[in-house]
C-alpha atoms as a PDB file:
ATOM      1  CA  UNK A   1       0.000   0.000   0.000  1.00  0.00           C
ATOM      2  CA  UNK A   2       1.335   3.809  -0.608  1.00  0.00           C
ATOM      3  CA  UNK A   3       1.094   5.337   3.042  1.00  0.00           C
ATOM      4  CA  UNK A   4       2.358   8.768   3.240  1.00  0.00           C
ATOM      5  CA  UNK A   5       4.223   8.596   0.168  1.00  0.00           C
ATOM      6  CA  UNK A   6       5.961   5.632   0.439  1.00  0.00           C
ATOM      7  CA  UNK A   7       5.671   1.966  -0.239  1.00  0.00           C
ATOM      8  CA  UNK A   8       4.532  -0.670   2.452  1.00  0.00           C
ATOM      9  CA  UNK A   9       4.207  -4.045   2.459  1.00  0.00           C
ATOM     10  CA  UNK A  10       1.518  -5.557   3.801  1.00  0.00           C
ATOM     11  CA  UNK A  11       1.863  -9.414   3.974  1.00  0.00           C
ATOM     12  CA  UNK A  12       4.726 -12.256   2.898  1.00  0.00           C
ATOM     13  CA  UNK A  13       2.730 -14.627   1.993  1.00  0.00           C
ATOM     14  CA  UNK A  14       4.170 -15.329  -0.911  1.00  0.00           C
ATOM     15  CA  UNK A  15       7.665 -15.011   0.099  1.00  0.00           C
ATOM     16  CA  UNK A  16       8.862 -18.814  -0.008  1.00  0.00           C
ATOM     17  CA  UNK A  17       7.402 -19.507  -3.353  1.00  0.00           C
ATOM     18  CA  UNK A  18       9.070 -16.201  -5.026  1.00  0.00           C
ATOM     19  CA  UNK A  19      12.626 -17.082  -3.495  1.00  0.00           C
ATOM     20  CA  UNK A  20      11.997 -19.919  -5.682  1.00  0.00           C
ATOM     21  CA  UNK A  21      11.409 -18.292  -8.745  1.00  0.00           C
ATOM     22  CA  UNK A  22      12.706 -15.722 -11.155  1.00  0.00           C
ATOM     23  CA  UNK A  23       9.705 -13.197 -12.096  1.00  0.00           C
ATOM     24  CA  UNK A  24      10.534 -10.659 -15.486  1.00  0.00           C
ATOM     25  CA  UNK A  25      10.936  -6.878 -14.630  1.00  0.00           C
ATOM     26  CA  UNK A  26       7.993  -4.827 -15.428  1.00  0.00           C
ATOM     27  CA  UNK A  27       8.232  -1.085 -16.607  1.00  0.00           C
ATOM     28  CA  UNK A  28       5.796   1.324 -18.605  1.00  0.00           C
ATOM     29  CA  UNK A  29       6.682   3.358 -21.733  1.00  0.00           C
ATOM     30  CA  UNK A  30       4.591   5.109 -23.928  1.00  0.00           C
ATOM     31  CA  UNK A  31       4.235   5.205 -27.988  1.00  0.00           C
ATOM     32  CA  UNK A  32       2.487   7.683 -30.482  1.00  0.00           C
ATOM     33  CA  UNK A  33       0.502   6.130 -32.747  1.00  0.00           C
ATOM     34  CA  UNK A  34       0.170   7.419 -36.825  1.00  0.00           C
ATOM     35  CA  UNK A  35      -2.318   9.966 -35.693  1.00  0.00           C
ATOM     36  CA  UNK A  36      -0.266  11.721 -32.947  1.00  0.00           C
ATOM     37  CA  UNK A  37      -2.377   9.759 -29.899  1.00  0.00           C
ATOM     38  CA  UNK A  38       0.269   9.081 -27.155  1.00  0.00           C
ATOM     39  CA  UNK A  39      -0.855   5.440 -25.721  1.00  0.00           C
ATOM     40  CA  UNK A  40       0.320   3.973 -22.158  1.00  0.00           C
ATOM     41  CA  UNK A  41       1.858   0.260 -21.987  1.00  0.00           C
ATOM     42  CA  UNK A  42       4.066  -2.369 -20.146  1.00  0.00           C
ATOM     43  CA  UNK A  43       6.854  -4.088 -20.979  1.00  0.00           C
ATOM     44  CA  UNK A  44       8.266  -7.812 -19.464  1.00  0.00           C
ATOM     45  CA  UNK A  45      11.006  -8.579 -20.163  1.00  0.00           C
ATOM     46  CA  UNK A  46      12.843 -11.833 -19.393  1.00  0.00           C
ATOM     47  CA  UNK A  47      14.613 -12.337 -15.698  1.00  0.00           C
ATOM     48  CA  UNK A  48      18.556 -11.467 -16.289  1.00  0.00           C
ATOM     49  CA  UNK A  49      17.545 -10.362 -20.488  1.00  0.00           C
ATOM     50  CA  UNK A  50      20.710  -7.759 -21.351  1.00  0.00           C
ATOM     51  CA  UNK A  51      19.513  -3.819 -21.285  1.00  0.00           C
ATOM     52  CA  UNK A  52      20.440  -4.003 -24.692  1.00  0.00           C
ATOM     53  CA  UNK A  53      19.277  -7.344 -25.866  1.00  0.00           C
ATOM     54  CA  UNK A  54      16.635  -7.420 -29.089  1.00  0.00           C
ATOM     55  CA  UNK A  55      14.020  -9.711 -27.989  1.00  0.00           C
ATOM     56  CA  UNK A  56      11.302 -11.827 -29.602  1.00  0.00           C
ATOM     57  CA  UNK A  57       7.883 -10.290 -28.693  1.00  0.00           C
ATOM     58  CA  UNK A  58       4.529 -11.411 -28.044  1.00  0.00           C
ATOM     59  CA  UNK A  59       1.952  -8.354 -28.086  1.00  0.00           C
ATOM     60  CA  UNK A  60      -0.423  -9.302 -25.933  1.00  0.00           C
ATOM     61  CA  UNK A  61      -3.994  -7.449 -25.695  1.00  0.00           C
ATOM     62  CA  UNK A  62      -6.299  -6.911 -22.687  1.00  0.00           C
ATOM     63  CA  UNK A  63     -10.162  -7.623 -23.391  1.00  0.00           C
ATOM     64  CA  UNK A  64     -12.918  -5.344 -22.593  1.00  0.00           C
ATOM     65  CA  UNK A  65     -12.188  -2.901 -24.368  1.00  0.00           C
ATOM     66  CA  UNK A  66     -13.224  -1.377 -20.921  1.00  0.00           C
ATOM     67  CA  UNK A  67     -10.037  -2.542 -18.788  1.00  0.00           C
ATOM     68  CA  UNK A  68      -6.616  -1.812 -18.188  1.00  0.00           C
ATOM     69  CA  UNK A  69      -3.540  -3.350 -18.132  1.00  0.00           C
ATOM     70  CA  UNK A  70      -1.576  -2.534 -14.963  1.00  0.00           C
ATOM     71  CA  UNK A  71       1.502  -3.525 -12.218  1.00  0.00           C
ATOM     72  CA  UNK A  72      -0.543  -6.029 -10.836  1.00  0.00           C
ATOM     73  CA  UNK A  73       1.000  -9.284 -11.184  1.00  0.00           C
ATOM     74  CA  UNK A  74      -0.078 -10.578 -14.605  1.00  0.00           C
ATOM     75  CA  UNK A  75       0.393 -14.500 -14.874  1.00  0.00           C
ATOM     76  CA  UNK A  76       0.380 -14.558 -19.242  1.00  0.00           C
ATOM     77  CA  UNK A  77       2.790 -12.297 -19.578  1.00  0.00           C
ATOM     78  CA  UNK A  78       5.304 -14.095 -16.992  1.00  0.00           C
ATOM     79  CA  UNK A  79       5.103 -17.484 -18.420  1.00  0.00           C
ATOM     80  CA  UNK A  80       6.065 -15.708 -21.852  1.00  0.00           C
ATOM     81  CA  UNK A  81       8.642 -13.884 -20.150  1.00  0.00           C
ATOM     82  CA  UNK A  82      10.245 -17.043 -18.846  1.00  0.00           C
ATOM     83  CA  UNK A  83      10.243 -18.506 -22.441  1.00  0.00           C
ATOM     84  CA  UNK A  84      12.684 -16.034 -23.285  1.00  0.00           C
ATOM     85  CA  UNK A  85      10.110 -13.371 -24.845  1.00  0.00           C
ATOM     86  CA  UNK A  86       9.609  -9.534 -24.194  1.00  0.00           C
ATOM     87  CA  UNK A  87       5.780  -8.993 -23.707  1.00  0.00           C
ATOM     88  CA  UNK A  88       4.044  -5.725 -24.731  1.00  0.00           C
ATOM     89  CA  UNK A  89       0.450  -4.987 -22.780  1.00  0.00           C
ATOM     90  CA  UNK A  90      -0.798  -1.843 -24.512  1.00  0.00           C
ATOM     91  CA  UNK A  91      -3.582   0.545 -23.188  1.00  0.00           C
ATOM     92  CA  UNK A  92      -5.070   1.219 -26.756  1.00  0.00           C
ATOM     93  CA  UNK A  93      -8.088   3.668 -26.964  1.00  0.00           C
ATOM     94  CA  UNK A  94     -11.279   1.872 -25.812  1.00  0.00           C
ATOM     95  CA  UNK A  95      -8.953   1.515 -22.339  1.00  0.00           C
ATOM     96  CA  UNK A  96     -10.194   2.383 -19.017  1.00  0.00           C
ATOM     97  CA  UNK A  97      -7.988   4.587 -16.465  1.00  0.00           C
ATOM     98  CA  UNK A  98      -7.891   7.756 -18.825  1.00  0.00           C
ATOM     99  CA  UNK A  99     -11.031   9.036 -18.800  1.00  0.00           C
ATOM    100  CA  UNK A 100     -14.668   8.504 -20.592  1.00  0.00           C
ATOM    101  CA  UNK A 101     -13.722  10.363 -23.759  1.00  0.00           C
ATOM    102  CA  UNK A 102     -10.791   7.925 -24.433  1.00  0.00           C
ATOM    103  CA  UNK A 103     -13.047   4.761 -23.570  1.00  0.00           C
ATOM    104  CA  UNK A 104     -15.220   6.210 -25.962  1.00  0.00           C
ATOM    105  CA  UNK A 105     -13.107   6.917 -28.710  1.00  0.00           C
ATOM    106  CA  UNK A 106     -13.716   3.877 -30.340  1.00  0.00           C
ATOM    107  CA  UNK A 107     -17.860   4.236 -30.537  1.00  0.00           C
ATOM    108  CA  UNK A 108     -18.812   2.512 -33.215  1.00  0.00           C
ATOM    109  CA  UNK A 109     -15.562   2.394 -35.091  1.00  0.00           C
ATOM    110  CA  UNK A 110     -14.183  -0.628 -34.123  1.00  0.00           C
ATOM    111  CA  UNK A 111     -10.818  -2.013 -34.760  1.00  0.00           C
ATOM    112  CA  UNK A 112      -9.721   1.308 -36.385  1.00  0.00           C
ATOM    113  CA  UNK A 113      -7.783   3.486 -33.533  1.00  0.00           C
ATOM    114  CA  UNK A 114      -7.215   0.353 -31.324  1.00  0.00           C
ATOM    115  CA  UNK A 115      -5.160  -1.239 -34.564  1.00  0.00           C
ATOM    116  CA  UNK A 116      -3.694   1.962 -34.738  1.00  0.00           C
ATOM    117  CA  UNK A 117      -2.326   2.305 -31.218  1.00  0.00           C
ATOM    118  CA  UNK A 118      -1.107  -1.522 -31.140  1.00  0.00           C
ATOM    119  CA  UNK A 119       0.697  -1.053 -34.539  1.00  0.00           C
ATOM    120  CA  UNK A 120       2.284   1.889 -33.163  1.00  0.00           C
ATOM    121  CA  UNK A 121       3.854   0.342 -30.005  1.00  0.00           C
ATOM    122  CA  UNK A 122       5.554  -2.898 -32.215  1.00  0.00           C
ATOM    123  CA  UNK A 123       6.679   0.281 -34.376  1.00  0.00           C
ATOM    124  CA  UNK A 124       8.173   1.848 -30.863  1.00  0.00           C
ATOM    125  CA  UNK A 125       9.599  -1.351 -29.651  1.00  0.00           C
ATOM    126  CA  UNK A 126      11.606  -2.233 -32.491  1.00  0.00           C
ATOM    127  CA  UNK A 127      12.588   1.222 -33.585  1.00  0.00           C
ATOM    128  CA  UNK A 128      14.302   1.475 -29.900  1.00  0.00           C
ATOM    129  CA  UNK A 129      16.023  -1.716 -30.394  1.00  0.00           C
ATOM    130  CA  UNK A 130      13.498  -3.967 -27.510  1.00  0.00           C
ATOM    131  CA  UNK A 131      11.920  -6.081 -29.894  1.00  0.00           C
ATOM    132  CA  UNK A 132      13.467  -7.949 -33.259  1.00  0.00           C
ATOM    133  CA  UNK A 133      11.071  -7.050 -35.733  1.00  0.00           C
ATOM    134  CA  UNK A 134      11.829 -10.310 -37.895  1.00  0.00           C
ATOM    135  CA  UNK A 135       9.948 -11.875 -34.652  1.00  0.00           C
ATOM    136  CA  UNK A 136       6.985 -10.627 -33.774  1.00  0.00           C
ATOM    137  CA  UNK A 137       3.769 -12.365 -32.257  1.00  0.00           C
ATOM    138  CA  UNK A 138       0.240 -11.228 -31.101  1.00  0.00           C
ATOM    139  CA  UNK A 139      -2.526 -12.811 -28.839  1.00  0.00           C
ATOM    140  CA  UNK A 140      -5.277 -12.119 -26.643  1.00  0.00           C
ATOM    141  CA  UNK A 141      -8.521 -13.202 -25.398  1.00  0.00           C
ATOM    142  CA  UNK A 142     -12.296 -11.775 -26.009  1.00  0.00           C
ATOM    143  CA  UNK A 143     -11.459  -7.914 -27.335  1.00  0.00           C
ATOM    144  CA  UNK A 144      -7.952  -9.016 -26.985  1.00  0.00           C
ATOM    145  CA  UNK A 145      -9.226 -11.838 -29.362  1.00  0.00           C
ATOM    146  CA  UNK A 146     -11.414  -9.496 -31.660  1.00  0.00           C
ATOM    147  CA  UNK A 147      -8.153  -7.325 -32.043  1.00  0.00           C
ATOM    148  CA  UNK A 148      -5.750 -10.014 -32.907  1.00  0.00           C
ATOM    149  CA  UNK A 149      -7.489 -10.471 -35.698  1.00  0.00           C
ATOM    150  CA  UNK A 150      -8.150  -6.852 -36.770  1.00  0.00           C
ATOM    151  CA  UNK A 151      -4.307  -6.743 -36.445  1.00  0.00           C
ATOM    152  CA  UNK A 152      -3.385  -9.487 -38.312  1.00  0.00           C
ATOM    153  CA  UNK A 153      -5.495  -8.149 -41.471  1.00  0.00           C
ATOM    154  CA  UNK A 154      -3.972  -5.151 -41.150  1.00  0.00           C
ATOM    155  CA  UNK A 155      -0.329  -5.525 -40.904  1.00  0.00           C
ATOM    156  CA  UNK A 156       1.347  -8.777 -42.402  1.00  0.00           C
ATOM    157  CA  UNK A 157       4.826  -8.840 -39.711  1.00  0.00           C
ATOM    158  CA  UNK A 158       3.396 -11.481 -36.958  1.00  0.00           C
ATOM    159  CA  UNK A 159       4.724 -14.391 -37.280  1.00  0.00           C
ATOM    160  CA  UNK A 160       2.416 -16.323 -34.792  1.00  0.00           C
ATOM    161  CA  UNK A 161      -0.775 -15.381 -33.270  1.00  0.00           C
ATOM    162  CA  UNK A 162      -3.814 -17.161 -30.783  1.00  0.00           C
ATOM    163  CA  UNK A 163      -7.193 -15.637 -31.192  1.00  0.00           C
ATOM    164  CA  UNK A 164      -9.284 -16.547 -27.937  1.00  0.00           C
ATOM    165  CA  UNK A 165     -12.732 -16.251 -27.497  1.00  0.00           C
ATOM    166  CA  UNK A 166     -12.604 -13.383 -30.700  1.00  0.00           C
ATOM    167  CA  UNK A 167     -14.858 -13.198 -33.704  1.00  0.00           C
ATOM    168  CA  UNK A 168     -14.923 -10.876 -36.877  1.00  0.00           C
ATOM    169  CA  UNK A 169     -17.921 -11.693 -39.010  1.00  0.00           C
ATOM    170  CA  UNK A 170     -19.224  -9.186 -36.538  1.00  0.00           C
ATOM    171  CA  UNK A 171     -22.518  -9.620 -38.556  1.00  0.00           C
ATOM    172  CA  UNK A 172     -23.204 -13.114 -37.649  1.00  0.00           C
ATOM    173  CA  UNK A 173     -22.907 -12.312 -34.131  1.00  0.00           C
ATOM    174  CA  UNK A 174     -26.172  -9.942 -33.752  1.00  0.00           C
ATOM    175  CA  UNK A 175     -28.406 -11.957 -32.051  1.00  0.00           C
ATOM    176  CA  UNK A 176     -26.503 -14.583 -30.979  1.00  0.00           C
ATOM    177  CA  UNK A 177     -24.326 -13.320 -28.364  1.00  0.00           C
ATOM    178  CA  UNK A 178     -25.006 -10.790 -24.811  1.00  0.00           C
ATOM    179  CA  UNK A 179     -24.364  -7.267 -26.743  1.00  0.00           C
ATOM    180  CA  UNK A 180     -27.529  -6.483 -28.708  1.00  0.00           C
ATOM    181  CA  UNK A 181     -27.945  -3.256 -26.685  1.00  0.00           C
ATOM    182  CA  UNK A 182     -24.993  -2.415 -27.549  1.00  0.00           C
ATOM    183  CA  UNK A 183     -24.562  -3.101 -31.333  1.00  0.00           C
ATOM    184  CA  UNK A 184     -27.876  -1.508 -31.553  1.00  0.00           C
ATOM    185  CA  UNK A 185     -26.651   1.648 -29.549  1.00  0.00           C
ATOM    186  CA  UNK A 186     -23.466   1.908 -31.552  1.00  0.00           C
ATOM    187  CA  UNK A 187     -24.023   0.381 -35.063  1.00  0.00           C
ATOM    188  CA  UNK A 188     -27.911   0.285 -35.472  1.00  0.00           C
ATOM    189  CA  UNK A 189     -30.147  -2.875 -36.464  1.00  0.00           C
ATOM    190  CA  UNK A 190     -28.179  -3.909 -39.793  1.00  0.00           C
ATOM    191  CA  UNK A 191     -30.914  -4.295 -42.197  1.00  0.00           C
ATOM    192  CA  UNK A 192     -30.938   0.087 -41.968  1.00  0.00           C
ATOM    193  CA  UNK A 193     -27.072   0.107 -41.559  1.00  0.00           C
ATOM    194  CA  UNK A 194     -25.318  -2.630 -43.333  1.00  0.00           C
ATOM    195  CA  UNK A 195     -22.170  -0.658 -43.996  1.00  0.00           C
ATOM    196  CA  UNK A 196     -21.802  -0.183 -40.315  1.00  0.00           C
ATOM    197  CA  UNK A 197     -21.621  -3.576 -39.799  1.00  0.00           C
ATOM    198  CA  UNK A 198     -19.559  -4.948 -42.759  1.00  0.00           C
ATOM    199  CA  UNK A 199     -17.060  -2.131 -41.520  1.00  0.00           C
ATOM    200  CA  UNK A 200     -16.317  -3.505 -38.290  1.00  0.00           C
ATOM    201  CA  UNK A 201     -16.467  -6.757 -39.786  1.00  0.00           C
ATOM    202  CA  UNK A 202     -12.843  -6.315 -42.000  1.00  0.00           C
ATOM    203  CA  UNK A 203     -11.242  -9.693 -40.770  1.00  0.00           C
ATOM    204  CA  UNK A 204     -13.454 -11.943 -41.824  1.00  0.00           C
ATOM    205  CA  UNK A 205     -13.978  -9.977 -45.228  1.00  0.00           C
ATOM    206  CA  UNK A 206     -10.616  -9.328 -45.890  1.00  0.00           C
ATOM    207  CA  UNK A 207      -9.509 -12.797 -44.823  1.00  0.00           C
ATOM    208  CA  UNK A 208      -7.296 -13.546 -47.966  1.00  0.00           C
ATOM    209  CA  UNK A 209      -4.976 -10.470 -46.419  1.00  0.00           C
ATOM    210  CA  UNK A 210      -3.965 -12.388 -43.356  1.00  0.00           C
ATOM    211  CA  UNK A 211      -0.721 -14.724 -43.638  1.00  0.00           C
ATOM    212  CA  UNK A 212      -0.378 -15.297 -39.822  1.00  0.00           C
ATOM    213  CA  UNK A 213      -0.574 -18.843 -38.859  1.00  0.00           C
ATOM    214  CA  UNK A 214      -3.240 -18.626 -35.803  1.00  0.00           C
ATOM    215  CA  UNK A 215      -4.340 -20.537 -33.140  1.00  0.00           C
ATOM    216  CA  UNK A 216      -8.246 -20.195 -32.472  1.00  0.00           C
ATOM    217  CA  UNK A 217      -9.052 -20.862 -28.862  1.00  0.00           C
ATOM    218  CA  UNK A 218     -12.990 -20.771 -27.002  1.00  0.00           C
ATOM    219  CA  UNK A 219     -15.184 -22.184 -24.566  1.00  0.00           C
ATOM    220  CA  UNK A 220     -18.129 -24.602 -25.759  1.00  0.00           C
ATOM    221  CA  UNK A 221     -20.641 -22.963 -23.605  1.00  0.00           C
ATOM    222  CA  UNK A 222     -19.461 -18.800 -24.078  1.00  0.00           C
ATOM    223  CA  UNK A 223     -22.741 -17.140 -24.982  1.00  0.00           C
ATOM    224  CA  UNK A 224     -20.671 -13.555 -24.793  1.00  0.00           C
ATOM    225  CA  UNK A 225     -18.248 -14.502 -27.648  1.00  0.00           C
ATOM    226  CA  UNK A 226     -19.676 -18.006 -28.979  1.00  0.00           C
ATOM    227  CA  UNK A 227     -17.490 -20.167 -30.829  1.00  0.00           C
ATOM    228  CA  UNK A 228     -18.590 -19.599 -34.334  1.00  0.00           C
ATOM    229  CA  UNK A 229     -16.487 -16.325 -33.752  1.00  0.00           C
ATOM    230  CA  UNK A 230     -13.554 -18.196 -34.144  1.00  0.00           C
ATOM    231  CA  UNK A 231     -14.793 -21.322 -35.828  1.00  0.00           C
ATOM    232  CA  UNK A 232     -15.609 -18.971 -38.751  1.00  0.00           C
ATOM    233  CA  UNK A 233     -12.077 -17.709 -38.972  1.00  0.00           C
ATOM    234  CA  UNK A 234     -10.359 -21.162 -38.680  1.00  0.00           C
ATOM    235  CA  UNK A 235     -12.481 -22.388 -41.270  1.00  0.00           C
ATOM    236  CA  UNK A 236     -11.466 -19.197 -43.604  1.00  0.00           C
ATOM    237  CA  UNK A 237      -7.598 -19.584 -42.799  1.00  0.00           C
ATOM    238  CA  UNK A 238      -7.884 -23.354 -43.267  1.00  0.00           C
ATOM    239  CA  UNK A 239      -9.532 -22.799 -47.106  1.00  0.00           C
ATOM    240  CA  UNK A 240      -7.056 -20.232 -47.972  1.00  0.00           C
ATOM    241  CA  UNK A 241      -4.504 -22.692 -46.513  1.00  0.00           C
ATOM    242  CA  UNK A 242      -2.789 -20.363 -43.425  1.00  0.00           C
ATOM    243  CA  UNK A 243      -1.964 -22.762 -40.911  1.00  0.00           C
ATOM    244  CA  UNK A 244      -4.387 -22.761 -38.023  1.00  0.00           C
ATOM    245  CA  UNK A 245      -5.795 -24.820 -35.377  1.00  0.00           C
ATOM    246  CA  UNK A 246      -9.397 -24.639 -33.687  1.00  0.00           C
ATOM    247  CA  UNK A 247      -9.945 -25.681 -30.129  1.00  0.00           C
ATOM    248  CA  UNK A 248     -12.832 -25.610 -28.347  1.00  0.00           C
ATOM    249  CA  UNK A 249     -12.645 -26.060 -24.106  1.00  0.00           C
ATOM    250  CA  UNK A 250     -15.881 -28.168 -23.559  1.00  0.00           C
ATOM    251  CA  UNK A 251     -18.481 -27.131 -20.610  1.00  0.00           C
ATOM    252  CA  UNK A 252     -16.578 -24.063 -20.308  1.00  0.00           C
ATOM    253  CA  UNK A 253     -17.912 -20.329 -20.482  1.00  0.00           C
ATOM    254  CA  UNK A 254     -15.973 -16.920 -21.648  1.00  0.00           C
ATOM    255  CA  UNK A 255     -13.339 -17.776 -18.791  1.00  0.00           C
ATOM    256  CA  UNK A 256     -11.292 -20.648 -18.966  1.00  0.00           C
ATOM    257  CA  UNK A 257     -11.861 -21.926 -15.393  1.00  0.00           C
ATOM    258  CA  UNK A 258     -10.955 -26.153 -15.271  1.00  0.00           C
ATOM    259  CA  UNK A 259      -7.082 -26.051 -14.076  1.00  0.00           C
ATOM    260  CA  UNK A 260      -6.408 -29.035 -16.368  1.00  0.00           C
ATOM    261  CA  UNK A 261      -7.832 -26.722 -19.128  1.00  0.00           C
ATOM    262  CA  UNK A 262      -5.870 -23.766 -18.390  1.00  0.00           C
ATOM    263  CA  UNK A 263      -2.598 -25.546 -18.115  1.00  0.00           C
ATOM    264  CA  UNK A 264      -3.543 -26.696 -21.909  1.00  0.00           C
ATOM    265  CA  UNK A 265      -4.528 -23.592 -22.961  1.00  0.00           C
ATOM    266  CA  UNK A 266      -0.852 -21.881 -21.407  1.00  0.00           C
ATOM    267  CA  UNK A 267       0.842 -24.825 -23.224  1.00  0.00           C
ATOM    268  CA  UNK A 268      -1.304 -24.526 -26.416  1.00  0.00           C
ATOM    269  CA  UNK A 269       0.310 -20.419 -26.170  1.00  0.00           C
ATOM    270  CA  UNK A 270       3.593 -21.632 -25.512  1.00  0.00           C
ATOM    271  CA  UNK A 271       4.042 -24.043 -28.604  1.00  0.00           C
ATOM    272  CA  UNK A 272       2.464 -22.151 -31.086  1.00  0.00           C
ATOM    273  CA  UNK A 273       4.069 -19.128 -30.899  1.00  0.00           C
ATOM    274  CA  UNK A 274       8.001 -21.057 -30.545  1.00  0.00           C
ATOM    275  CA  UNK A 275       7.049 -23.173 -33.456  1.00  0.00           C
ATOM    276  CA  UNK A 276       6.915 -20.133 -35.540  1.00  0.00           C
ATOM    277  CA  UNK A 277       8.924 -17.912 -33.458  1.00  0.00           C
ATOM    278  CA  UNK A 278      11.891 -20.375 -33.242  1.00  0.00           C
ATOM    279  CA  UNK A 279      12.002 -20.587 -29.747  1.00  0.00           C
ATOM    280  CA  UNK A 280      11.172 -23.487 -26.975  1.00  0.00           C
ATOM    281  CA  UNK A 281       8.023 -25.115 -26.985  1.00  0.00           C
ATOM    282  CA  UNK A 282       6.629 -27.543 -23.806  1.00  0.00           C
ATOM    283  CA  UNK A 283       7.249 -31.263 -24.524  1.00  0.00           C
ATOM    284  CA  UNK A 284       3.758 -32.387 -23.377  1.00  0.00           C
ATOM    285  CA  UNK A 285       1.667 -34.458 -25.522  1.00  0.00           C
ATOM    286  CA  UNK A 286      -1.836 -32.368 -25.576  1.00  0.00           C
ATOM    287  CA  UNK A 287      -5.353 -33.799 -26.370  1.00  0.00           C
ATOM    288  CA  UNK A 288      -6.677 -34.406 -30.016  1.00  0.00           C
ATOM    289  CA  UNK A 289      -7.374 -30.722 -32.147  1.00  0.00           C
ATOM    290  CA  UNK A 290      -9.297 -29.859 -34.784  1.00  0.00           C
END
């Protein structure tokens, strides 16, 4: 806690494990995207990495849009880290913590300013010398997800990504999913505003643009992304012949919550992105996928 200015500690509870254990450093730095916006982020990177190292980097996006990433401890981004790979967490517009104006920047205009302010940190990262730009990755899950995708349509340098619980026929979700209220409030009903729609749904209709192998992740059961999202996606990359692999967690919701699952889905990260990244992968033989 911050008590009169300063730092305190209030429990060791964790102590033993951490002696144990070598956690990446954690530090912000900020980027200006094409337009001039100045965006917040974090940046892991590796326990004992040189100052001066070029790393491999996994851009990894919150959901929400309405959230934040922050210095809480962030469990992705470490087992990256300990891979060997610098991690960027980027506050795009759509963020919370800097006001309702920037949350609301992206009204309606999805995957637009968001792309935008993620493009422009990689563009930071490897113009200071952080990141190697001949390795680049991206991931994230639900708008982390949805963004991955707008991403890789947009800009052809990842060499690996993993979609989670995204979609991008954004069409084809009206009706299906928890957000009518708000695709009504934002886009309108699309029989009156088809444009809208096909707008924010450039992935899907621009498929033949994306050359990034991906990794499609979701739960059976998630009625706030469902799985056609990604299904749709998969089954685009895998007729245009981009690798890409679908799995689906059964029984589970938008949140990943068996442990056995979760492990998969962390090991499922971890080999996809060092197959095509060149870097270690998890010897552990993983359950059948589609």
């Amino acid at each position: 806690m911050i008590e009169n200015g300063n730092v305190r500690k209030l429990t060791d509870i964790h102590s033993d494990l951490m002696k144990t254990k070598s956690v990446a450093t954690v530090e912000a730095f900020n980027s200006v995207s094409k337009d001039g916006t100045s965006v917040g982020g974090l940046l892991f990177r590796p326990a004992g990495a040189a100052p001066n190292a070029k790393l491999p980097l996994i851009l990894w996006i919150h959901g929400g849009p309405t959230a934040q990433d922050d210095f809480g401890f962030d469990f992705i981004p470490q087992v990256f880290a300990a891979k060997g790979y610098a991690v960027a967490c980027v506050n795009y517009r759509g963020s919370s913590g800097r006001g309702l104006a920037y949350s609301k920047a992206i009204s309606a205009d999805w995957g637009n300013k968001e792309v935008m302010d993620l493009i422009g940190a990689v563009d930071h990262l490897t113009k200071t010398g952080v990141a190697d730009p001949s390795r680049l990755s991206i991931g994230g899950w639900s708008y982390g997800g949805i963004l991955t995708d707008y991403v890789t349509a947009t800009d052809a340098r990842f060499k690996a990504a993993a979609s989670g619980a995204g979609s991008a026929l954004q069409l084809s979700m009206y009706g299906s999913d928890q957000y009518i209220l708000q695709y009504e409030t934002e886009l309108g009903v699309p029989w009156k505003n088809m444009d809208r729609w096909m707008k924010v749904s450039y992935p899907f209709l621009n498929v033949e643009k994306i050359k990034t192998p991906t990794l499609y992740m979701v739960g059976e059961k998630d009625f706030n992304v469902p799985a056609a999202g990604g299904e749709q996606m998969y089954q685009a990359l895998k007729s245009l012949g981009v690798p890409t692999e679908f799995v689906i967690y059964p029984g589970q919701h938008h949140g990943i919550s068996v442990p056995s699952y979760q492990k998969d889905r962390l090991t499922r990260y971890v080999n996809w992105f060092g197959k095509y990244m060149n870097m270690p992968t998890l010897n552990e033989k993983l359950p059948g996928k589609r």
